[in-house]
C-alpha atoms as a PDB file:
ATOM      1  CA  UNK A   1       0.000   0.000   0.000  1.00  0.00           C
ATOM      2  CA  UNK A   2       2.763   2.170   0.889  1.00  0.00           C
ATOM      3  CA  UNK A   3       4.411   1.640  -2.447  1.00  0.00           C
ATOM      4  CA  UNK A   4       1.638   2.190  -4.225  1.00  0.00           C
ATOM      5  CA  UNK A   5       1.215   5.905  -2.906  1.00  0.00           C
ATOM      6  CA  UNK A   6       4.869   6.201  -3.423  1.00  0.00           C
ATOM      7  CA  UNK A   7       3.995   5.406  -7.276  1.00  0.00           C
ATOM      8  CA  UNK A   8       1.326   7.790  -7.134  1.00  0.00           C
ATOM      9  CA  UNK A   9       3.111  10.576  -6.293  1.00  0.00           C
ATOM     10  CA  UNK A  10       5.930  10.626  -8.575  1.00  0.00           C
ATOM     11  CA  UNK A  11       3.845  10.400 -11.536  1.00  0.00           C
ATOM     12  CA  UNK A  12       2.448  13.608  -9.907  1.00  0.00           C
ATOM     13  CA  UNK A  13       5.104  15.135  -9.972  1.00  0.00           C
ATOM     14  CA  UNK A  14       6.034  14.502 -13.546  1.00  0.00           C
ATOM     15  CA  UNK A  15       2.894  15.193 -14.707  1.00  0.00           C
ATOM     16  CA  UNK A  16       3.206  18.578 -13.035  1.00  0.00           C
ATOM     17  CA  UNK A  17       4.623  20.731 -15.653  1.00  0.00           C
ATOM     18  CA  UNK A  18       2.596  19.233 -18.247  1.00  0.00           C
ATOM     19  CA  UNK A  19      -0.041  20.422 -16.305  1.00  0.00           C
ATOM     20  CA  UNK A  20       1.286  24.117 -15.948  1.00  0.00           C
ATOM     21  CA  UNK A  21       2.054  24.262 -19.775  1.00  0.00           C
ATOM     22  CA  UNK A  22      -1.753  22.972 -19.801  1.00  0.00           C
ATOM     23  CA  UNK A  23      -2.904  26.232 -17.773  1.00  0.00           C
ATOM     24  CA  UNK A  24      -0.648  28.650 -19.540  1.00  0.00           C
ATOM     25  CA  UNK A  25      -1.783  27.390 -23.615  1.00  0.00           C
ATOM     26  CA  UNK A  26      -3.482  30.355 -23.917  1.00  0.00           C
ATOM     27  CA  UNK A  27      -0.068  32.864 -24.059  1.00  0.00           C
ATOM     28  CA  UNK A  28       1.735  32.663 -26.933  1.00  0.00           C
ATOM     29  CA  UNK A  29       5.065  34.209 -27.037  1.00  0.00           C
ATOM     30  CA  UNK A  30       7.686  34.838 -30.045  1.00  0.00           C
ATOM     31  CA  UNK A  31      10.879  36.319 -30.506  1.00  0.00           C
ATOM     32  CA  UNK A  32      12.977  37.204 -33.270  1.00  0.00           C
ATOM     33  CA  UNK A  33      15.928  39.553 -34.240  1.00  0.00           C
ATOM     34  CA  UNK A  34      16.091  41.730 -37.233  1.00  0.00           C
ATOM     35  CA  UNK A  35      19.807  40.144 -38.876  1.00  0.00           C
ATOM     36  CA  UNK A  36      20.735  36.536 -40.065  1.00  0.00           C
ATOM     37  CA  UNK A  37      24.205  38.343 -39.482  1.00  0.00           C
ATOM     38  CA  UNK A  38      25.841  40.729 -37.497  1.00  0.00           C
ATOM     39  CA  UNK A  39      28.927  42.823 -36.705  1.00  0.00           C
ATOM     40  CA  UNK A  40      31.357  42.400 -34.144  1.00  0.00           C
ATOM     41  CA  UNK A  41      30.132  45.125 -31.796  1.00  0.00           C
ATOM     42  CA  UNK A  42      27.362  45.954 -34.033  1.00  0.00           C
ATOM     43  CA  UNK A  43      24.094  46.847 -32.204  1.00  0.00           C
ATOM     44  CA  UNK A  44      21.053  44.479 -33.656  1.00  0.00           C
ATOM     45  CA  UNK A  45      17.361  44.390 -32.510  1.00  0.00           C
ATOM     46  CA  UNK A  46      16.182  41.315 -30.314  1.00  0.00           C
ATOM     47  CA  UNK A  47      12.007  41.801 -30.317  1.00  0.00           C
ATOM     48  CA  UNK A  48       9.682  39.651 -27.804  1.00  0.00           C
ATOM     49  CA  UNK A  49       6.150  39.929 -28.422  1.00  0.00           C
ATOM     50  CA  UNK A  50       3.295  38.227 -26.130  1.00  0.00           C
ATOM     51  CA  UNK A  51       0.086  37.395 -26.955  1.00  0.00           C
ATOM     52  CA  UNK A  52      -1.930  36.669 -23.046  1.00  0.00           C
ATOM     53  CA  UNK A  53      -5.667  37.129 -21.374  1.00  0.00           C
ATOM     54  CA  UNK A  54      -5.885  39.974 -19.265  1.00  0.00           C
ATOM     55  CA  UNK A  55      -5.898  37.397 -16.368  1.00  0.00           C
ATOM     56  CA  UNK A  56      -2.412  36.839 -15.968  1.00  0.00           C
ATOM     57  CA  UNK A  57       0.484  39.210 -15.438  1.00  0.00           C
ATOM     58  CA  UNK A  58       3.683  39.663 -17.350  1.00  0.00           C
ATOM     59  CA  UNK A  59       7.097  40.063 -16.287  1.00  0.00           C
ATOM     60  CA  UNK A  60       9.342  41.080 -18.975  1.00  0.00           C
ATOM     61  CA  UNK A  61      13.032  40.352 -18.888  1.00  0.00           C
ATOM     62  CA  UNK A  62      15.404  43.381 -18.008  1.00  0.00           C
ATOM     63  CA  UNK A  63      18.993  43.691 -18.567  1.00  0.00           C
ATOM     64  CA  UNK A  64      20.181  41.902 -16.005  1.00  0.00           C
ATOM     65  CA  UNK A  65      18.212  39.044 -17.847  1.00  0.00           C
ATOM     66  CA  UNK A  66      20.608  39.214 -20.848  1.00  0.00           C
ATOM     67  CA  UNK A  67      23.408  36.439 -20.916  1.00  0.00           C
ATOM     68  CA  UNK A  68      26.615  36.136 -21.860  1.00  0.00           C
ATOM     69  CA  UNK A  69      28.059  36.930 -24.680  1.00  0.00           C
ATOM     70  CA  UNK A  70      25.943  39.241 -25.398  1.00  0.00           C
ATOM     71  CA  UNK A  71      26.068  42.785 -23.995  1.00  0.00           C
ATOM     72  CA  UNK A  72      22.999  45.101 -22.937  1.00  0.00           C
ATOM     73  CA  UNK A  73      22.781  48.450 -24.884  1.00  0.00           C
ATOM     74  CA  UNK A  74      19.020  49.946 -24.360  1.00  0.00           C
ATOM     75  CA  UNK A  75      15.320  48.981 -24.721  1.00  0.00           C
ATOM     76  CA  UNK A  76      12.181  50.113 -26.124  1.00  0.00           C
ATOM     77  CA  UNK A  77       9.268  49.459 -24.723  1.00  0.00           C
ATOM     78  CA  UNK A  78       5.536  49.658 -26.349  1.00  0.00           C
ATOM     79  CA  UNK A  79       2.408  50.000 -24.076  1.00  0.00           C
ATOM     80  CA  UNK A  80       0.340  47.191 -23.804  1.00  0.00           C
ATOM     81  CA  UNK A  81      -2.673  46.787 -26.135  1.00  0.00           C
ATOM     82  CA  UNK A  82      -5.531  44.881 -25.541  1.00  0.00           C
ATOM     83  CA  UNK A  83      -8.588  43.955 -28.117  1.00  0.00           C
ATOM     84  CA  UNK A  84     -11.249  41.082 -28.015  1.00  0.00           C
ATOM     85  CA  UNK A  85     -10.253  39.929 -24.687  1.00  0.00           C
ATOM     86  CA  UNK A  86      -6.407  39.294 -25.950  1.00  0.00           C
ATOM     87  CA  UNK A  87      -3.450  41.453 -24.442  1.00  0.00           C
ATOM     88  CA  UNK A  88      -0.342  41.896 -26.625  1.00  0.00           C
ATOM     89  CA  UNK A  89       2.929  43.379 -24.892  1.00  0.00           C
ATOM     90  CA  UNK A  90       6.116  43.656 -27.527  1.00  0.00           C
ATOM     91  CA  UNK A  91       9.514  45.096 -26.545  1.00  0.00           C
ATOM     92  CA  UNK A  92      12.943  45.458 -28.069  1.00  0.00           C
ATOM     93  CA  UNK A  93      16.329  45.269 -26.538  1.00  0.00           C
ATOM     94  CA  UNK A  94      19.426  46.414 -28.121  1.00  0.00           C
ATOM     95  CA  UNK A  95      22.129  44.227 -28.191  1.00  0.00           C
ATOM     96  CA  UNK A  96      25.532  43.632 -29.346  1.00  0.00           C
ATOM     97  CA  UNK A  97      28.361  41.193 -29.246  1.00  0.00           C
ATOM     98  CA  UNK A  98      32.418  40.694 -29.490  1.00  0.00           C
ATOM     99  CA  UNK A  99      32.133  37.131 -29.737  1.00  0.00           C
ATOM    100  CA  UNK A 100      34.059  35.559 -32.563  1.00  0.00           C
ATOM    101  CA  UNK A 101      32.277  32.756 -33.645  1.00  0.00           C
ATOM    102  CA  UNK A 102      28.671  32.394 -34.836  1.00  0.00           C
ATOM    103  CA  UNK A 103      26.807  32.432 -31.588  1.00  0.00           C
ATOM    104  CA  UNK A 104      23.202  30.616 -30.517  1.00  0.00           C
ATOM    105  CA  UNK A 105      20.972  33.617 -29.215  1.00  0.00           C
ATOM    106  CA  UNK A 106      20.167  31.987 -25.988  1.00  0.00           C
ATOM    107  CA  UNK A 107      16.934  31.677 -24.213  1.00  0.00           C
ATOM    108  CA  UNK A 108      15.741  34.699 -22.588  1.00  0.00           C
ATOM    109  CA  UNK A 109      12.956  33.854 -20.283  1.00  0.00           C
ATOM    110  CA  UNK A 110       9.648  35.948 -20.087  1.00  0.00           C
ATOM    111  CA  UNK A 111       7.752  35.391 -16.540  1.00  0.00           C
ATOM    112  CA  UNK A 112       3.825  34.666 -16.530  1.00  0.00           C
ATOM    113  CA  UNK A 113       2.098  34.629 -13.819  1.00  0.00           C
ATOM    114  CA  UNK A 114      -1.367  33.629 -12.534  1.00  0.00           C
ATOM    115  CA  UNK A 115      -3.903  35.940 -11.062  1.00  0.00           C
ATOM    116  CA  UNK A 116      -2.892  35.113  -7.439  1.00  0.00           C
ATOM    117  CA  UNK A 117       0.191  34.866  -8.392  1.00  0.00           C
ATOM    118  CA  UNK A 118       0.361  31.004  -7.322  1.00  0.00           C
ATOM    119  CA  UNK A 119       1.642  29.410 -10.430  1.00  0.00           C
ATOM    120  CA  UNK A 120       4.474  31.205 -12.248  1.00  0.00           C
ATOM    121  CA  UNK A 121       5.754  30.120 -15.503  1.00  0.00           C
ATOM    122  CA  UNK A 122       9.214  30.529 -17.492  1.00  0.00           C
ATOM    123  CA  UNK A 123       9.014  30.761 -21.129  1.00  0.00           C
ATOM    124  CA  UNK A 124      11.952  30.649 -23.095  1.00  0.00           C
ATOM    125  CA  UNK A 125      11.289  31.576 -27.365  1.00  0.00           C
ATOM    126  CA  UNK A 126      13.013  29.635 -29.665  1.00  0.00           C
ATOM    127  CA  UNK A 127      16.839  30.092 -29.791  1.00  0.00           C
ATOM    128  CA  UNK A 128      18.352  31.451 -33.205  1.00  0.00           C
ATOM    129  CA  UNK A 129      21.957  31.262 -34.700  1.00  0.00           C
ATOM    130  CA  UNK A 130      23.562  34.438 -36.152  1.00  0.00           C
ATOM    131  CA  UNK A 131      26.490  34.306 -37.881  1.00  0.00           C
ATOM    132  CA  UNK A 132      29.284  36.757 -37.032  1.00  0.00           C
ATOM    133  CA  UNK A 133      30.287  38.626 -40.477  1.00  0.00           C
ATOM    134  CA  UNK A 134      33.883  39.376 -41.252  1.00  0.00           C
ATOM    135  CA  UNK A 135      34.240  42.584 -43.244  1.00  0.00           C
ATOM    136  CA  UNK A 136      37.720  41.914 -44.055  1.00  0.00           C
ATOM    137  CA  UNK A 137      39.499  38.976 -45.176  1.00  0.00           C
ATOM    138  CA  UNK A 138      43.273  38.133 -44.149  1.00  0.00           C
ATOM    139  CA  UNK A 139      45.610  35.551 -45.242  1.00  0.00           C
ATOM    140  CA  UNK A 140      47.251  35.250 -42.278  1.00  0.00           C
ATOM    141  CA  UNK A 141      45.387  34.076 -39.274  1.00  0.00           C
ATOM    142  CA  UNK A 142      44.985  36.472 -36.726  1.00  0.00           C
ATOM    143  CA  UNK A 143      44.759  35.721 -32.700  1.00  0.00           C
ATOM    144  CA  UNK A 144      41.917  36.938 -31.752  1.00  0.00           C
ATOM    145  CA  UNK A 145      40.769  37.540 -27.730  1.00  0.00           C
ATOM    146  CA  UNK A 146      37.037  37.876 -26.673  1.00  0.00           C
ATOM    147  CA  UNK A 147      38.851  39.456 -23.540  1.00  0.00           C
ATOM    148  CA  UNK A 148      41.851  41.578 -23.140  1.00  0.00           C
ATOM    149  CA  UNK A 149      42.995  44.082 -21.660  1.00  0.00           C
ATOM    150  CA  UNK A 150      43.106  48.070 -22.844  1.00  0.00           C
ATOM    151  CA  UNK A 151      45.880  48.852 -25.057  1.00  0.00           C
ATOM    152  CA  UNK A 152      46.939  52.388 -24.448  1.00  0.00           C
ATOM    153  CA  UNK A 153      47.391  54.162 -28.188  1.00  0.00           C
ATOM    154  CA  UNK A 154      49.210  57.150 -29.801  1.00  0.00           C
ATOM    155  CA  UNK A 155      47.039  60.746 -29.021  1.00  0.00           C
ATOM    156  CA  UNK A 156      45.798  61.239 -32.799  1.00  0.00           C
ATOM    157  CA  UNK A 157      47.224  64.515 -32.890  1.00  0.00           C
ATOM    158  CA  UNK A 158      51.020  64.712 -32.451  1.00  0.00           C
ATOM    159  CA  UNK A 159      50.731  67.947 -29.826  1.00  0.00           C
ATOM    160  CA  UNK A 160      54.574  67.632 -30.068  1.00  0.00           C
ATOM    161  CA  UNK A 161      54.724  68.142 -33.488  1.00  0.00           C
ATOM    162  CA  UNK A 162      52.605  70.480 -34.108  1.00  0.00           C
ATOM    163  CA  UNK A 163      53.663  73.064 -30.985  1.00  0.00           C
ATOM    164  CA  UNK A 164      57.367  72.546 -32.560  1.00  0.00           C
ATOM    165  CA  UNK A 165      55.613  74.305 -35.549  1.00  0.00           C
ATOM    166  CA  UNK A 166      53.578  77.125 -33.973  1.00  0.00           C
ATOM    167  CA  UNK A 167      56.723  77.498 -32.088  1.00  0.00           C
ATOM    168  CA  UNK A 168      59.024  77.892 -35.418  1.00  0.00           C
ATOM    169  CA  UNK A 169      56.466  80.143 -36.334  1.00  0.00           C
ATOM    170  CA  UNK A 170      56.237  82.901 -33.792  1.00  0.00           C
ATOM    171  CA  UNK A 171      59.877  83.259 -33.964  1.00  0.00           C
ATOM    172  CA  UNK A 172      60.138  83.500 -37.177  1.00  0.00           C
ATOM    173  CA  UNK A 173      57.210  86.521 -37.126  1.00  0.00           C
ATOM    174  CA  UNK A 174      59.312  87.868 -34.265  1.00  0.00           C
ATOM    175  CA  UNK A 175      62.190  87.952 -36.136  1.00  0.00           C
ATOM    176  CA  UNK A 176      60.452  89.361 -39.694  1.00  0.00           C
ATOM    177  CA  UNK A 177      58.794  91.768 -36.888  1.00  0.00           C
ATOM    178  CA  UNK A 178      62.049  93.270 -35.705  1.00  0.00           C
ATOM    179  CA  UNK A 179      63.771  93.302 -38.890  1.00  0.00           C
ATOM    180  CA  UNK A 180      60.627  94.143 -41.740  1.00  0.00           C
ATOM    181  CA  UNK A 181      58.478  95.815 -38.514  1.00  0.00           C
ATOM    182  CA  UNK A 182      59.857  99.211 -38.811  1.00  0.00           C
ATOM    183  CA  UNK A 183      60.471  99.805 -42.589  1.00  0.00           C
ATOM    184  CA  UNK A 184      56.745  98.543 -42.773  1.00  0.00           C
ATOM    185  CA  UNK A 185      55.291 100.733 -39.992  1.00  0.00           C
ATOM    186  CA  UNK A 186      57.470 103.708 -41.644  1.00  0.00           C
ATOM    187  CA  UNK A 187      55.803 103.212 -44.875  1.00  0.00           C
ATOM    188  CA  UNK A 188      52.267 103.235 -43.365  1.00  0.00           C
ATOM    189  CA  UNK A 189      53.244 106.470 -41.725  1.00  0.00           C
ATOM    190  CA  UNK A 190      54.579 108.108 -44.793  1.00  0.00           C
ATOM    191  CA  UNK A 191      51.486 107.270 -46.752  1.00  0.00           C
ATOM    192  CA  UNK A 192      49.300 108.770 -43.773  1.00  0.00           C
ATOM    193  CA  UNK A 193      51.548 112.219 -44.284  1.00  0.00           C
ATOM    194  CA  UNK A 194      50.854 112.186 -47.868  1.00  0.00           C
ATOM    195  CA  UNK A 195      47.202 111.712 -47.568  1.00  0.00           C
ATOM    196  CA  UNK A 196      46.295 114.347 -44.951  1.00  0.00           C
ATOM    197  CA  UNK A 197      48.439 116.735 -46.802  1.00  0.00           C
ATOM    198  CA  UNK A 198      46.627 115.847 -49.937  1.00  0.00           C
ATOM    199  CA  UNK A 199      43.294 116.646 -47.759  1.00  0.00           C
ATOM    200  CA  UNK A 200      45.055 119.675 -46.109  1.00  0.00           C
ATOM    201  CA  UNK A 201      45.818 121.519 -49.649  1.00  0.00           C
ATOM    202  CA  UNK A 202      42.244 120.722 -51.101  1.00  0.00           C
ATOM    203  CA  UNK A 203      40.633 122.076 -48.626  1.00  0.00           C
ATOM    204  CA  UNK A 204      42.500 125.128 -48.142  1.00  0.00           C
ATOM    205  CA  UNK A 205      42.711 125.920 -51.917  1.00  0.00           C
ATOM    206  CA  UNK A 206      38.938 125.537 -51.880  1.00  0.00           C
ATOM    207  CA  UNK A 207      39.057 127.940 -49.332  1.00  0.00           C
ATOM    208  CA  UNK A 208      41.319 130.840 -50.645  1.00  0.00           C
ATOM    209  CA  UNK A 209      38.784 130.739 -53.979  1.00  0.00           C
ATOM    210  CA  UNK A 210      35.720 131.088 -52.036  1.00  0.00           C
ATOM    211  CA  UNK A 211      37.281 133.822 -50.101  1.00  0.00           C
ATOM    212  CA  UNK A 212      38.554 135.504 -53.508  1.00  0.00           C
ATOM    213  CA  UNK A 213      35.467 135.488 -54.865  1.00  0.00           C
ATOM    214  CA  UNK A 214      33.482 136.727 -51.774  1.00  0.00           C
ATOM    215  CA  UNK A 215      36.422 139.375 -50.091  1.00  0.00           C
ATOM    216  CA  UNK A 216      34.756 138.540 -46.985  1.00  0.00           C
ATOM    217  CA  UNK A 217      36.491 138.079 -43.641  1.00  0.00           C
ATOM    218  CA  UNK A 218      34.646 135.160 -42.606  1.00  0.00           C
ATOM    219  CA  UNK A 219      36.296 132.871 -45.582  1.00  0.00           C
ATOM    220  CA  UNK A 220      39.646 134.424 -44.994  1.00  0.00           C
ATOM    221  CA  UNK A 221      39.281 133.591 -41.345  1.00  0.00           C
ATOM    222  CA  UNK A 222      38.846 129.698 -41.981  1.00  0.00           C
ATOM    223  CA  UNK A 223      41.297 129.667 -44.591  1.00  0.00           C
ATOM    224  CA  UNK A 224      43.502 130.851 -41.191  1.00  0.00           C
ATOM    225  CA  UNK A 225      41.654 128.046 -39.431  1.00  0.00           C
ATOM    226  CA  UNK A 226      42.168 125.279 -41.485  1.00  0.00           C
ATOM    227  CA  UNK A 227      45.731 126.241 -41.813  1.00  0.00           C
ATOM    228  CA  UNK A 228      46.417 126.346 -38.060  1.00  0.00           C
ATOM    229  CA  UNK A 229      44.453 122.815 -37.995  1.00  0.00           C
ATOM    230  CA  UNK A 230      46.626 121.296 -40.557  1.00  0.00           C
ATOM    231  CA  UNK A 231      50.005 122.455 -38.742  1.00  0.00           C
ATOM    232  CA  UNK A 232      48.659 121.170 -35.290  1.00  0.00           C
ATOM    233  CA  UNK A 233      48.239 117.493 -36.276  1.00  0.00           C
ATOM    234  CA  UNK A 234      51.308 117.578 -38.597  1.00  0.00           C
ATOM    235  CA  UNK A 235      53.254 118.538 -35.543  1.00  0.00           C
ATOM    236  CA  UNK A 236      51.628 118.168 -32.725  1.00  0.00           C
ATOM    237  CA  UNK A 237      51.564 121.876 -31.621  1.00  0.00           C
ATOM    238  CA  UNK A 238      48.956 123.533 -30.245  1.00  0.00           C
ATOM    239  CA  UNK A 239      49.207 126.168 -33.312  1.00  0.00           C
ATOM    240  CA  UNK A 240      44.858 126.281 -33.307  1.00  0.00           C
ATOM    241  CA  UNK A 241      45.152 127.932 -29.612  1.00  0.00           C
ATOM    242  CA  UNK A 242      47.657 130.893 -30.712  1.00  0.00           C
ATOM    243  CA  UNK A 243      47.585 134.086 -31.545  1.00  0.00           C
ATOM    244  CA  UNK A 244      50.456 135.662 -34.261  1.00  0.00           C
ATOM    245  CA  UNK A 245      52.207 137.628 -31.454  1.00  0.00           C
ATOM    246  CA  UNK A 246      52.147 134.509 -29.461  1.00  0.00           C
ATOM    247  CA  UNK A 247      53.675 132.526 -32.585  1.00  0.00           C
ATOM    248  CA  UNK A 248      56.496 134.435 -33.493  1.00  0.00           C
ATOM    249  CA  UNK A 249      58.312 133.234 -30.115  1.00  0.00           C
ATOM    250  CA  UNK A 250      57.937 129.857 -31.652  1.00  0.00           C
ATOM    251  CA  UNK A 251      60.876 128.448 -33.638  1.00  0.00           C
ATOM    252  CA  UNK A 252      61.082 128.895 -37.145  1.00  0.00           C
ATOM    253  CA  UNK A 253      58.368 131.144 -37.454  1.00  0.00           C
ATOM    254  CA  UNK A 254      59.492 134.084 -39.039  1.00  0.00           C
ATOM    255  CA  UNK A 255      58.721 133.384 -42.803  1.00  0.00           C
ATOM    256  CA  UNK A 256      55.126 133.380 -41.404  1.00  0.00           C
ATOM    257  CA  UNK A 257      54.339 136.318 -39.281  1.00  0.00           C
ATOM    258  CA  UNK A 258      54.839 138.847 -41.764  1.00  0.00           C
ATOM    259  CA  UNK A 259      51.860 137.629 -43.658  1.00  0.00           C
ATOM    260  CA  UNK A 260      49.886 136.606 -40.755  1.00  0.00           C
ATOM    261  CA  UNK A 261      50.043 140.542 -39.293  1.00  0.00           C
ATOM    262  CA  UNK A 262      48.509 141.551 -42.861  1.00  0.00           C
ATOM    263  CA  UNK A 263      46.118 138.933 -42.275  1.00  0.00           C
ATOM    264  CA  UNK A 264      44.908 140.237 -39.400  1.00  0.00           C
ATOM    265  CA  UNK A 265      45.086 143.913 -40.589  1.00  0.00           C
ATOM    266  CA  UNK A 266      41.908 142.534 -43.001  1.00  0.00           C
ATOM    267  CA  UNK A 267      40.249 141.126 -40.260  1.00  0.00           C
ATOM    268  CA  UNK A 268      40.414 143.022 -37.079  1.00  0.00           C
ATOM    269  CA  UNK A 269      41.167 146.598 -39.030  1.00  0.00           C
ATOM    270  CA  UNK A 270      38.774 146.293 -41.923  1.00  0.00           C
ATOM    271  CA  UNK A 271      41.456 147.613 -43.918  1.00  0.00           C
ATOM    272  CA  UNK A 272      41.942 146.405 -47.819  1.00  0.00           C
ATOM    273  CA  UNK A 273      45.374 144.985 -48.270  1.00  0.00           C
ATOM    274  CA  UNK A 274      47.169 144.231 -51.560  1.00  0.00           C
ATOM    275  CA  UNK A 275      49.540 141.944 -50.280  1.00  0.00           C
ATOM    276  CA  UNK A 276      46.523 139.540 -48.840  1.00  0.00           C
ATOM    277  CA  UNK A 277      46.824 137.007 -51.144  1.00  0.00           C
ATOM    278  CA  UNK A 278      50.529 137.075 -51.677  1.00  0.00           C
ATOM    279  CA  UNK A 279      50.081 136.070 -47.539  1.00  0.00           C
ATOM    280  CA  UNK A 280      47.742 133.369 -48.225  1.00  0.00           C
ATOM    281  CA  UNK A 281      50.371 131.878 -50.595  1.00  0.00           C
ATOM    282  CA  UNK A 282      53.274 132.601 -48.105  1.00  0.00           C
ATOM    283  CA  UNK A 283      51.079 130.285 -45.489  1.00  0.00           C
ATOM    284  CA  UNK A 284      50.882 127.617 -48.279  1.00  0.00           C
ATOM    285  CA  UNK A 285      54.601 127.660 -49.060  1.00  0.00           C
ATOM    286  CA  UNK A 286      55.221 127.303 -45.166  1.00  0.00           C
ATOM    287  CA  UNK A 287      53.015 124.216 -44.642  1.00  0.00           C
ATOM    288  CA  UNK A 288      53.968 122.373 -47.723  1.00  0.00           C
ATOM    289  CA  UNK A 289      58.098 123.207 -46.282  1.00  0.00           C
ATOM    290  CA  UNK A 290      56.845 121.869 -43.282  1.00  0.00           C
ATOM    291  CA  UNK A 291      54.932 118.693 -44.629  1.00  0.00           C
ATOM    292  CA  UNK A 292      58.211 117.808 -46.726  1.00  0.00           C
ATOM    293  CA  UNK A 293      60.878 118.251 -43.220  1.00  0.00           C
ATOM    294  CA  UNK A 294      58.541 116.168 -41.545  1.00  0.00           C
ATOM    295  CA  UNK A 295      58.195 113.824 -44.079  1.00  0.00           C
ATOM    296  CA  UNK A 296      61.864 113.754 -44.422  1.00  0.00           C
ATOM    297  CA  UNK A 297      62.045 112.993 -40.388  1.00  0.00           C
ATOM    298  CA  UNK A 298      60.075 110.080 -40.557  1.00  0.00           C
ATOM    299  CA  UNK A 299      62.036 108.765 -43.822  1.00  0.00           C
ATOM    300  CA  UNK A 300      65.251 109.247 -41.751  1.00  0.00           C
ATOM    301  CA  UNK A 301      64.446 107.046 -38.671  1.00  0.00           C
ATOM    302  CA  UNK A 302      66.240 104.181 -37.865  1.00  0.00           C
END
């Protein structure tokens, strides 16, 4: 009798999971990857999608679900949909491998269980082989390692190099500096004399034949003005804030005072001069005398 019930309850127990497969017919689950062939290192798609009733409750795998040798990269993850009393969940993990050698996907299990979460149930899809691809072909057999450690590489930019070069170079400016610098800056300085003169005489010219036409005081005093103006930037003298008594103590002045006093005999005594024009030339001369000493300074600087 006792062996009897002995009998009895082994066959129970290997009926057993027959009769949890029996309970669970109603899920169907598939799974699938989008590549008969892959990369080394290559992401590729693994997809699970589950068909259930709303009764039981899924459990989908996460990454710590994923076996060796493949290696976890992300998931996506689509909301579940149910229609006609059927549930479907689907999600995709993104995978990738350094194995050498074709590999078997292995199982990946989805949990299922009950609604009182009595019975639980492990399915495992189908397994799959993928075939690692070799984009390059070698005659010579190389040793390959699933595992090793980092090999520490050349930076891609020689810093070395390149500094050596940037260094070369900001001498050599230094030097072309110190030895082109100041025939160059002398040059630039010239041409700047030249071109305000230019402006200087253009102006004034226009000047003295507006006041020649006109006779008035008012044209003969900014023919003065623009004079004065031109001598004060040309040598940085205050020549705008002076009177004539005031510039004949300057140096070099006496070409110019002469015809500065007849000047101002037009303007302050309203008397008619003949010699007013003759001192409107004699300022002219003096600028342009002074334009071509101070050109000749600049020329002559070492």
């Amino acid at each position: 009798m006792h062996a009897c019930k002995n009998r009895i309850l082994l066959l129970f127990l290997l009926l057993q999971p027959f009769f949890a497969l029996a309970q669970f017919s109603e899920i169907d689950v598939t799974a699938y990857i989008n590549k008969d062939s892959i990369v080394l290192g290559e992401p590729f798609m693994y997809t699970i999608s589950i068909s259930y009733p709303p009764k039981y409750e899924i459990a989908l795998p996460d990454s710590q679900d994923i076996p060796k040798p493949l290696e976890w990269i992300g998931k996506t993850y689509f909301n579940t949909v149910c229609k006609d009393g059927i549930c479907k969940d689907s999600i995709q993990y993104f995978l990738r491998t350094f194995n050498t050698d074709s590999i078997l996907i292995p199982n990946i299990p989805v949990y299922i269980f009950s609604g009182n979460r009595t019975d639980t149930l492990f399915i495992h899809p189908a397994l799959k082989e993928v075939a690692i691809k070799r984009l390059r072909k070698a005659n010579v057999e190389f040793n390959w390692h699933e595992d090793a450690a980092y090999k520490e590489l050349a930076p891609s930019v020689n810093y070395w190099y390149y500094g050596a070069i940037a260094f070369a170079v900001l001498v050599i400016s230094i030097i072309l500096l110190l030895l082109v610098g100041p025939i160059v800056l002398r040059r630039i300085k010239l041409f700047n004399l030249s071109l305000n003169h230019q402006r200087y005489t253009k102006d004034f010219d226009e000047q003295v034949q507006e006041f020649t036409e006109n006779k008035k005081a008012t044209d003969l005093e900014k023919c003065i003005t623009i004079w004065k103006s031109y001598l004060t930037r040309l040598e940085s003298k205050p020549y705008t804030t002076l009177t004539t008594t005031e510039l004949k103590d300057m140096q070099d002045m006496e070409d110019v005072i002469t015809p500065l006093r007849n000047l101002d005999r037009f303007l302050y005594g309203g008397l008619r001069q003949n010699e007013t024009m003759e001192s409107l030339n004699a300022l002219r001369r003096f600028s342009n005398r002074r334009f071509l000493k101070k050109k000749k300074e600049v020329r002559d600087v070492r």
